[in-house]
PDB file of N, CA and C in Angstrom:
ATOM      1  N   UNK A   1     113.529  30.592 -56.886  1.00  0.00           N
ATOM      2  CA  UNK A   1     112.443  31.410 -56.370  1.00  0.00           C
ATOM      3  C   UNK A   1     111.113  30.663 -56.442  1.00  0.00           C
ATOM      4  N   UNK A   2     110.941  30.274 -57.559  1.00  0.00           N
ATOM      5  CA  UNK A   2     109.714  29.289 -57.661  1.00  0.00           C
ATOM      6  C   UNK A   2     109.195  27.752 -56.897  1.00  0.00           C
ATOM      7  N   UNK A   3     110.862  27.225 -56.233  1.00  0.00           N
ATOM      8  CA  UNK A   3     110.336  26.240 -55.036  1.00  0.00           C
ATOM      9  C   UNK A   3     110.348  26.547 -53.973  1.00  0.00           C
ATOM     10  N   UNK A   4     111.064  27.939 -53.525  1.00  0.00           N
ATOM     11  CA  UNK A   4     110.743  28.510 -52.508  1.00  0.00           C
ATOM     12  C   UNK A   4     108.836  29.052 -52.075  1.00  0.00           C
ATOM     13  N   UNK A   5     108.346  29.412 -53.127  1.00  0.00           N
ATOM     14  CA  UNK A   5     106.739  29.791 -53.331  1.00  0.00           C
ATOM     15  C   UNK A   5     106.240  28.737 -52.832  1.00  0.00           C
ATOM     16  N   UNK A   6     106.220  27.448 -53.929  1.00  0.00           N
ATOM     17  CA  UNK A   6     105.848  26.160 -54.083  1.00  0.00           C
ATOM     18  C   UNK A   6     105.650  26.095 -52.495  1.00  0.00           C
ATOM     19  N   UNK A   7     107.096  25.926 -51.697  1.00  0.00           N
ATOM     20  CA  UNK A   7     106.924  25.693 -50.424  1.00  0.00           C
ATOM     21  C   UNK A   7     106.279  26.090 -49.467  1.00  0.00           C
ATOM     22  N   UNK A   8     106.826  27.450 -49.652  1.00  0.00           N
ATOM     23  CA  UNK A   8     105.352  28.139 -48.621  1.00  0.00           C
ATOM     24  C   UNK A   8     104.203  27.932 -49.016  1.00  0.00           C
ATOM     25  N   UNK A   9     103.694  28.016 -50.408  1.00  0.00           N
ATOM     26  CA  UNK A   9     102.032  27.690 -50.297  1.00  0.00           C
ATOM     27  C   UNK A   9     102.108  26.027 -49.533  1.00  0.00           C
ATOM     28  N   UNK A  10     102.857  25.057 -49.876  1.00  0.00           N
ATOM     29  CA  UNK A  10     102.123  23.899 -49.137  1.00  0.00           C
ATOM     30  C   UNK A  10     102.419  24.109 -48.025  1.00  0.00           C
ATOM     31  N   UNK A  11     103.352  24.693 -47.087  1.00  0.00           N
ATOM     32  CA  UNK A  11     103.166  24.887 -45.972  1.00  0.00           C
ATOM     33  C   UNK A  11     101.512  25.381 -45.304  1.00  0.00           C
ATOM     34  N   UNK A  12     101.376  26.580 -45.306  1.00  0.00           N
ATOM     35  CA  UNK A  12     100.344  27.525 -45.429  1.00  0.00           C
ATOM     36  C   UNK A  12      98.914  26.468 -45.649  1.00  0.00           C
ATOM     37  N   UNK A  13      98.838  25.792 -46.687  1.00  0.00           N
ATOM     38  CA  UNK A  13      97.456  24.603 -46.800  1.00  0.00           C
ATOM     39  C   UNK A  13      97.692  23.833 -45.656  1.00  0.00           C
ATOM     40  N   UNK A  14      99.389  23.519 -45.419  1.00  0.00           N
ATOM     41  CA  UNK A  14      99.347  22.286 -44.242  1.00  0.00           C
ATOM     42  C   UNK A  14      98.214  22.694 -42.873  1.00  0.00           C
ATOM     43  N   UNK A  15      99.447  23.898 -42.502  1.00  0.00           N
ATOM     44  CA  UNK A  15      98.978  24.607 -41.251  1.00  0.00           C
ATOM     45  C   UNK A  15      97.377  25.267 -41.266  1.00  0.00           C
ATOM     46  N   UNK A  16      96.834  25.621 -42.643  1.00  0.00           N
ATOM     47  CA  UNK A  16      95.069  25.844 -42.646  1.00  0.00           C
ATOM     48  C   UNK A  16      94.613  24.505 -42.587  1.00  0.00           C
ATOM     49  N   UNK A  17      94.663  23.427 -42.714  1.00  0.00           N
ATOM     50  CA  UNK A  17      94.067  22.184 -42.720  1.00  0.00           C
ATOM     51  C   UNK A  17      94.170  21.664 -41.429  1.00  0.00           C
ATOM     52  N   UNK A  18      95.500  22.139 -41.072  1.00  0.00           N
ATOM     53  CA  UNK A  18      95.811  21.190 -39.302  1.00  0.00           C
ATOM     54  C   UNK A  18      94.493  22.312 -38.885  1.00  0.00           C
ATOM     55  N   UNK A  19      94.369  23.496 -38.555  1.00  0.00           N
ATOM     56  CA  UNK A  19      93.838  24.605 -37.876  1.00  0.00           C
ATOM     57  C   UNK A  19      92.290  24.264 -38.171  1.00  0.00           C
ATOM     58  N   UNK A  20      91.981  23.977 -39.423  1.00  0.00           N
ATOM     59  CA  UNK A  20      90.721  23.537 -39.573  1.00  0.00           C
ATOM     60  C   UNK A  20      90.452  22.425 -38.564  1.00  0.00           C
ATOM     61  N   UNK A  21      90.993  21.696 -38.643  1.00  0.00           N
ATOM     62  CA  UNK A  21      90.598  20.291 -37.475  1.00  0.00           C
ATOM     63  C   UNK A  21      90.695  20.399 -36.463  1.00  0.00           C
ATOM     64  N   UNK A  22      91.694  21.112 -35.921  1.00  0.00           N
ATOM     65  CA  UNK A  22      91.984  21.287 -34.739  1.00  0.00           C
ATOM     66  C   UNK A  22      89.972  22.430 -34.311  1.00  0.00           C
ATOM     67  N   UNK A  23      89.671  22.731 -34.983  1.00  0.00           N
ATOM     68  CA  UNK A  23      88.808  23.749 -34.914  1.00  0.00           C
ATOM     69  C   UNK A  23      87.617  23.010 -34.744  1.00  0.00           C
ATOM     70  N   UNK A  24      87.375  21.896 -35.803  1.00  0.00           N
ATOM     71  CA  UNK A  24      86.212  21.085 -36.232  1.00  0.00           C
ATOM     72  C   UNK A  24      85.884  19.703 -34.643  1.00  0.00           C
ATOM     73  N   UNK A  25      87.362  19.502 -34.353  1.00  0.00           N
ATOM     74  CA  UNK A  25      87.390  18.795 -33.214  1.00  0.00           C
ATOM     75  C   UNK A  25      87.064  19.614 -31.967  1.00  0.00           C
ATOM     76  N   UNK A  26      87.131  20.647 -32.067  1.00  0.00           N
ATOM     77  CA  UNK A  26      86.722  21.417 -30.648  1.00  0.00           C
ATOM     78  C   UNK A  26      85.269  21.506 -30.632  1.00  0.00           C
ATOM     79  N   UNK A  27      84.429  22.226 -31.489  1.00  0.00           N
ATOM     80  CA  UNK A  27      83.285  21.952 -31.901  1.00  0.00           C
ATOM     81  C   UNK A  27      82.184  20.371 -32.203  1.00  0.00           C
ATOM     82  N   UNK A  28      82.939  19.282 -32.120  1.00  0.00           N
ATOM     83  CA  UNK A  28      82.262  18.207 -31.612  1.00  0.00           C
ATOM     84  C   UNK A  28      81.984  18.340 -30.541  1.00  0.00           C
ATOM     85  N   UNK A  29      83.193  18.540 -29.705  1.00  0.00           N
ATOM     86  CA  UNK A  29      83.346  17.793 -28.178  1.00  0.00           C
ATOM     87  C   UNK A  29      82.653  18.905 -27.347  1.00  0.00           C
ATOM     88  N   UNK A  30      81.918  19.672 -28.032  1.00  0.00           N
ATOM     89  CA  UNK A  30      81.187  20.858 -27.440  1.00  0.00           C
ATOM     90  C   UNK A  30      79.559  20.237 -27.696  1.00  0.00           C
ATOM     91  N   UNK A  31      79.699  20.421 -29.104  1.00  0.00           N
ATOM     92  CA  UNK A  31      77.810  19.875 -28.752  1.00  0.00           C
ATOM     93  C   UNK A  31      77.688  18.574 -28.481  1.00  0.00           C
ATOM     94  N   UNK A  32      75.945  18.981 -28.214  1.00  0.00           N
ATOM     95  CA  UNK A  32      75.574  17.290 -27.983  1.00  0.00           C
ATOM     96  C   UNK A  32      75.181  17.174 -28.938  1.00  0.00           C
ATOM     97  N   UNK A  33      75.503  15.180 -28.987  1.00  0.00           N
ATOM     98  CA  UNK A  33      74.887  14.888 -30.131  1.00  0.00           C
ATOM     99  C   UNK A  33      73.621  13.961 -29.748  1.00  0.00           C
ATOM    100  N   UNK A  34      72.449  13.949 -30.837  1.00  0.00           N
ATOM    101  CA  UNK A  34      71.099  13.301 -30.261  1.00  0.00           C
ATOM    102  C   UNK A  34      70.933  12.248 -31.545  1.00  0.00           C
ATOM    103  N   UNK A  35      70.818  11.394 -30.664  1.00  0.00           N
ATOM    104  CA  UNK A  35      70.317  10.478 -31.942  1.00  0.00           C
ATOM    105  C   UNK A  35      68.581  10.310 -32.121  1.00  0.00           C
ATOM    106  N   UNK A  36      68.204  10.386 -33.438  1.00  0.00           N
ATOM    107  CA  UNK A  36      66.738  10.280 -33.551  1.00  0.00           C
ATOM    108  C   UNK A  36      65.757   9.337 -33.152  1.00  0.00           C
ATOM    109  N   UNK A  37      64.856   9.240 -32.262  1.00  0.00           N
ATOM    110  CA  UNK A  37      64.628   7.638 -31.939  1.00  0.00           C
ATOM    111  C   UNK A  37      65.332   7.339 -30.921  1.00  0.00           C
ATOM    112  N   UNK A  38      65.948   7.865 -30.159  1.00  0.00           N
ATOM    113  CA  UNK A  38      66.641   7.547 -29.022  1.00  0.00           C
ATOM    114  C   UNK A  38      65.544   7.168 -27.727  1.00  0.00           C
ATOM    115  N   UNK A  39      64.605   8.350 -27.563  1.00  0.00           N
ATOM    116  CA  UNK A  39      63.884   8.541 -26.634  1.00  0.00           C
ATOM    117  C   UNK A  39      62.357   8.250 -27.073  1.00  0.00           C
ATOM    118  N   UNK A  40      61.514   7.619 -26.109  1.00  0.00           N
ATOM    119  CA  UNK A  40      60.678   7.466 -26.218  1.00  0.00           C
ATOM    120  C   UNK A  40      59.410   8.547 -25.982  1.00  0.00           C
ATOM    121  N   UNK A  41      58.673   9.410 -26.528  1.00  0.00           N
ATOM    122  CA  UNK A  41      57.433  10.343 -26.692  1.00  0.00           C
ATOM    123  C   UNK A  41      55.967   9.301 -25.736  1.00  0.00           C
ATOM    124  N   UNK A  42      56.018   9.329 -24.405  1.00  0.00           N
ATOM    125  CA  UNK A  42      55.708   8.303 -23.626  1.00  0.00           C
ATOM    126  C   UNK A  42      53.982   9.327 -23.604  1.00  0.00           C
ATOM    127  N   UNK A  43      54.114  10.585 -23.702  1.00  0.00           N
ATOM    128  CA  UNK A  43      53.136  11.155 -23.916  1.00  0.00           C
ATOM    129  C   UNK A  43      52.224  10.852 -24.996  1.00  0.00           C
ATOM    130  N   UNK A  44      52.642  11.141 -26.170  1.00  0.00           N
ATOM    131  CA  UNK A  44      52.298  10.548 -27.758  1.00  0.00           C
ATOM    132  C   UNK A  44      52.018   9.348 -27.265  1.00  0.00           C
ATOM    133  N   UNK A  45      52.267   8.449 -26.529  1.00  0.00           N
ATOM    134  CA  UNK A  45      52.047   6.817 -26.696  1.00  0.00           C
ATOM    135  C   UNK A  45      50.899   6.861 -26.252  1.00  0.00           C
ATOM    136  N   UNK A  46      50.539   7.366 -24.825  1.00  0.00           N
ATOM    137  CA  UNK A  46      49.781   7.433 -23.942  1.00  0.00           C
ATOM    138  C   UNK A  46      48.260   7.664 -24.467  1.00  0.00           C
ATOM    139  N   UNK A  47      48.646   8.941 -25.694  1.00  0.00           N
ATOM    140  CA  UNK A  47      47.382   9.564 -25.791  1.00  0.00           C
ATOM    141  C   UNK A  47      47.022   8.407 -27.219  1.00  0.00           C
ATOM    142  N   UNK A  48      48.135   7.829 -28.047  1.00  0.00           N
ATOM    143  CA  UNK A  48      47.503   7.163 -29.101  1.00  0.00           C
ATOM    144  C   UNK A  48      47.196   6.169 -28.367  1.00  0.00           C
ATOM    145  N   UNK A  49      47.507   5.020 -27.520  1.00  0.00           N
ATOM    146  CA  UNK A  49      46.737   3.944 -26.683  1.00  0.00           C
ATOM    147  C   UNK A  49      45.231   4.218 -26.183  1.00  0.00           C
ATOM    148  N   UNK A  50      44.742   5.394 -26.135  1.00  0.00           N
ATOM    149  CA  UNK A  50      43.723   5.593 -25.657  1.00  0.00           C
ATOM    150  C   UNK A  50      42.303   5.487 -27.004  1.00  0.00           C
ATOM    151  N   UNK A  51      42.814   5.957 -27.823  1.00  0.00           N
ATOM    152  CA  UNK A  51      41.911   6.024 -29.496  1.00  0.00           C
ATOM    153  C   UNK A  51      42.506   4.718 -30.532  1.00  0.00           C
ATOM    154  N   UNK A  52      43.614   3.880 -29.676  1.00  0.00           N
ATOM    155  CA  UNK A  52      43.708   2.665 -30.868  1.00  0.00           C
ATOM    156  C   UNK A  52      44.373   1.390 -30.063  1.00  0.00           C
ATOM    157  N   UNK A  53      43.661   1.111 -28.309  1.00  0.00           N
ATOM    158  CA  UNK A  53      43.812   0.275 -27.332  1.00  0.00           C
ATOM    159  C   UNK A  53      44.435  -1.414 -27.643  1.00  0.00           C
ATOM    160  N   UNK A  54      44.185  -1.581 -29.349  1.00  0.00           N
ATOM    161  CA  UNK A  54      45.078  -3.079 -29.645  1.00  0.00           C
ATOM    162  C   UNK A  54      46.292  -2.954 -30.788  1.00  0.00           C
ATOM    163  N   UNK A  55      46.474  -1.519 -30.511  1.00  0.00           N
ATOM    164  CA  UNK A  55      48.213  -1.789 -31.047  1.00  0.00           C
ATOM    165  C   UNK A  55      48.898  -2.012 -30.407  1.00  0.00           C
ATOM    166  N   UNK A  56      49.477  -3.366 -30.239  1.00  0.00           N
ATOM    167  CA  UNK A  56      50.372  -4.183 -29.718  1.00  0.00           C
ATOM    168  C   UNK A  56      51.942  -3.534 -30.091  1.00  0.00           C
ATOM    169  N   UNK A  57      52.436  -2.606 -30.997  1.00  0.00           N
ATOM    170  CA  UNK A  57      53.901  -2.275 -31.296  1.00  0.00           C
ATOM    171  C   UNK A  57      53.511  -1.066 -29.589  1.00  0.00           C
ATOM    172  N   UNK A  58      52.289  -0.135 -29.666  1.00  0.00           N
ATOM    173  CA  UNK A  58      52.502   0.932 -28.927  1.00  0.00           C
ATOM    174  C   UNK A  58      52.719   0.651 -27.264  1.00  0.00           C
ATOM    175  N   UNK A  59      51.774  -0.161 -26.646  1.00  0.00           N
ATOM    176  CA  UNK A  59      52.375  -0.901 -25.761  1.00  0.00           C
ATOM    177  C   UNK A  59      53.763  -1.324 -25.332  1.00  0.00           C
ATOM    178  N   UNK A  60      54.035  -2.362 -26.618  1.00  0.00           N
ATOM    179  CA  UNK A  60      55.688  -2.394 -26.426  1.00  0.00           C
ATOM    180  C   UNK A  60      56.747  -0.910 -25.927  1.00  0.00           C
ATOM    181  N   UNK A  61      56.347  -0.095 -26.776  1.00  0.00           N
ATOM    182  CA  UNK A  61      56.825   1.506 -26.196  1.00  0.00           C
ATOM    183  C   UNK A  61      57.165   1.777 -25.255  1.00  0.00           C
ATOM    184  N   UNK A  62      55.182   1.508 -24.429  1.00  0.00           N
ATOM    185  CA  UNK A  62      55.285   1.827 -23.174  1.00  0.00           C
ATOM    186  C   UNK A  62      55.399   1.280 -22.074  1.00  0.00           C
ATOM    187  N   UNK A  63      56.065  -0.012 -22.595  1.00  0.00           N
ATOM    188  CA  UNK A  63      56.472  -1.389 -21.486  1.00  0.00           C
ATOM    189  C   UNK A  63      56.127  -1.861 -20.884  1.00  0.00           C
ATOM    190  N   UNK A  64      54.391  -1.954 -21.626  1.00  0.00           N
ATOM    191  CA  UNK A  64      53.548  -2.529 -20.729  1.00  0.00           C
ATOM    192  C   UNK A  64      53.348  -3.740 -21.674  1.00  0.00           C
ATOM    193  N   UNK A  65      53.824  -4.938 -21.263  1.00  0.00           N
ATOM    194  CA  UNK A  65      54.289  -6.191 -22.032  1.00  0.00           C
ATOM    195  C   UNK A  65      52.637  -7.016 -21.462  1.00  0.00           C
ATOM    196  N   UNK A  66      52.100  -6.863 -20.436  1.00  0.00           N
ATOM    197  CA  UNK A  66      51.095  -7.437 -19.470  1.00  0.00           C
ATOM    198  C   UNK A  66      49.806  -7.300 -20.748  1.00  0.00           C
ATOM    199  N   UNK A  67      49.961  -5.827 -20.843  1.00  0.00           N
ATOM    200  CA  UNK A  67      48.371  -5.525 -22.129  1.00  0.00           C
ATOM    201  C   UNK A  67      49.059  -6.454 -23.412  1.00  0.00           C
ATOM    202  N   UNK A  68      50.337  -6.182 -23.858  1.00  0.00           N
ATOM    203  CA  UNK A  68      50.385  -7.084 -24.858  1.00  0.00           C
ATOM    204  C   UNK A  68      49.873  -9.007 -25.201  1.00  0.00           C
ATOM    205  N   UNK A  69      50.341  -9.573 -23.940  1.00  0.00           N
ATOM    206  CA  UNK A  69      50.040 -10.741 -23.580  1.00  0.00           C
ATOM    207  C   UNK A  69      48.276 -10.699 -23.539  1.00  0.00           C
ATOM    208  N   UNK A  70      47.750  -9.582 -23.107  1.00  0.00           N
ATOM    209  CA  UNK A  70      46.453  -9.877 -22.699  1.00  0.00           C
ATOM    210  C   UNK A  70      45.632  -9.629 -24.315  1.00  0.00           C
ATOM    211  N   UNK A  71      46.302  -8.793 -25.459  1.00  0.00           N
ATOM    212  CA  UNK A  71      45.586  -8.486 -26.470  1.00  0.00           C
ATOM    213  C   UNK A  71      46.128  -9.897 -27.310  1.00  0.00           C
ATOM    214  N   UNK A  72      47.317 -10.148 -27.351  1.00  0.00           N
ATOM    215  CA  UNK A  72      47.594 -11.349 -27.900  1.00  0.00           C
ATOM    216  C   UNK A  72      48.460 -12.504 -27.355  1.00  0.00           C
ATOM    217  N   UNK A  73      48.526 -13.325 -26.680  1.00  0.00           N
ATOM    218  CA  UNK A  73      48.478 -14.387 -26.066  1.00  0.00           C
ATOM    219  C   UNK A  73      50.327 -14.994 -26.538  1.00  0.00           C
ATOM    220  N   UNK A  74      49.983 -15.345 -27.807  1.00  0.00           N
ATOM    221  CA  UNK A  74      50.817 -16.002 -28.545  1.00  0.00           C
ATOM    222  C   UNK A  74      52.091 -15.036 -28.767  1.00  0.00           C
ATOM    223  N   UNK A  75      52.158 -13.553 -28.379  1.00  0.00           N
ATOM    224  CA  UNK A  75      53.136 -12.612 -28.657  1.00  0.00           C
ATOM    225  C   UNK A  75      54.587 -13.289 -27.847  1.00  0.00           C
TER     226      UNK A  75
END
């Protein structure tokens, strides 16, 4: 009687564990995923270029490589 139990409970964990994943995998492939830093805030760039015109990283941002060359030469 007692490996009969035994059995069904590990059954029972098997089949809640498969069901969990099976569950957890449906729910990936549903959302999106975003990575942080992915996208560029071209707005934010725009308006800090205007109050700090020789940061050379913010430029880079906004792919304007031309102002970089022109603030520093040697870049």
């Amino acid at each position: 009687m007692r490996k009969e139990l035994n059995d069904l409970l590990y059954i029972t964990f098997a089949i809640l564990i498969i069901l969990l994943s099976i569950s957890n995998l449906q729910n990936l492939k549903r959302r999106e995923i975003k990575v942080l830093g992915a996208e560029t805030n071209t707005v934010f760039w725009e308006d800090f270029m205007t109050k700090h015109p020789t940061y050379i990283d913010g430029w880079i941002e906004l792919g304007r490589m031309d102002k970089v060359r022109e603030i520093d030469p040697n870049y």
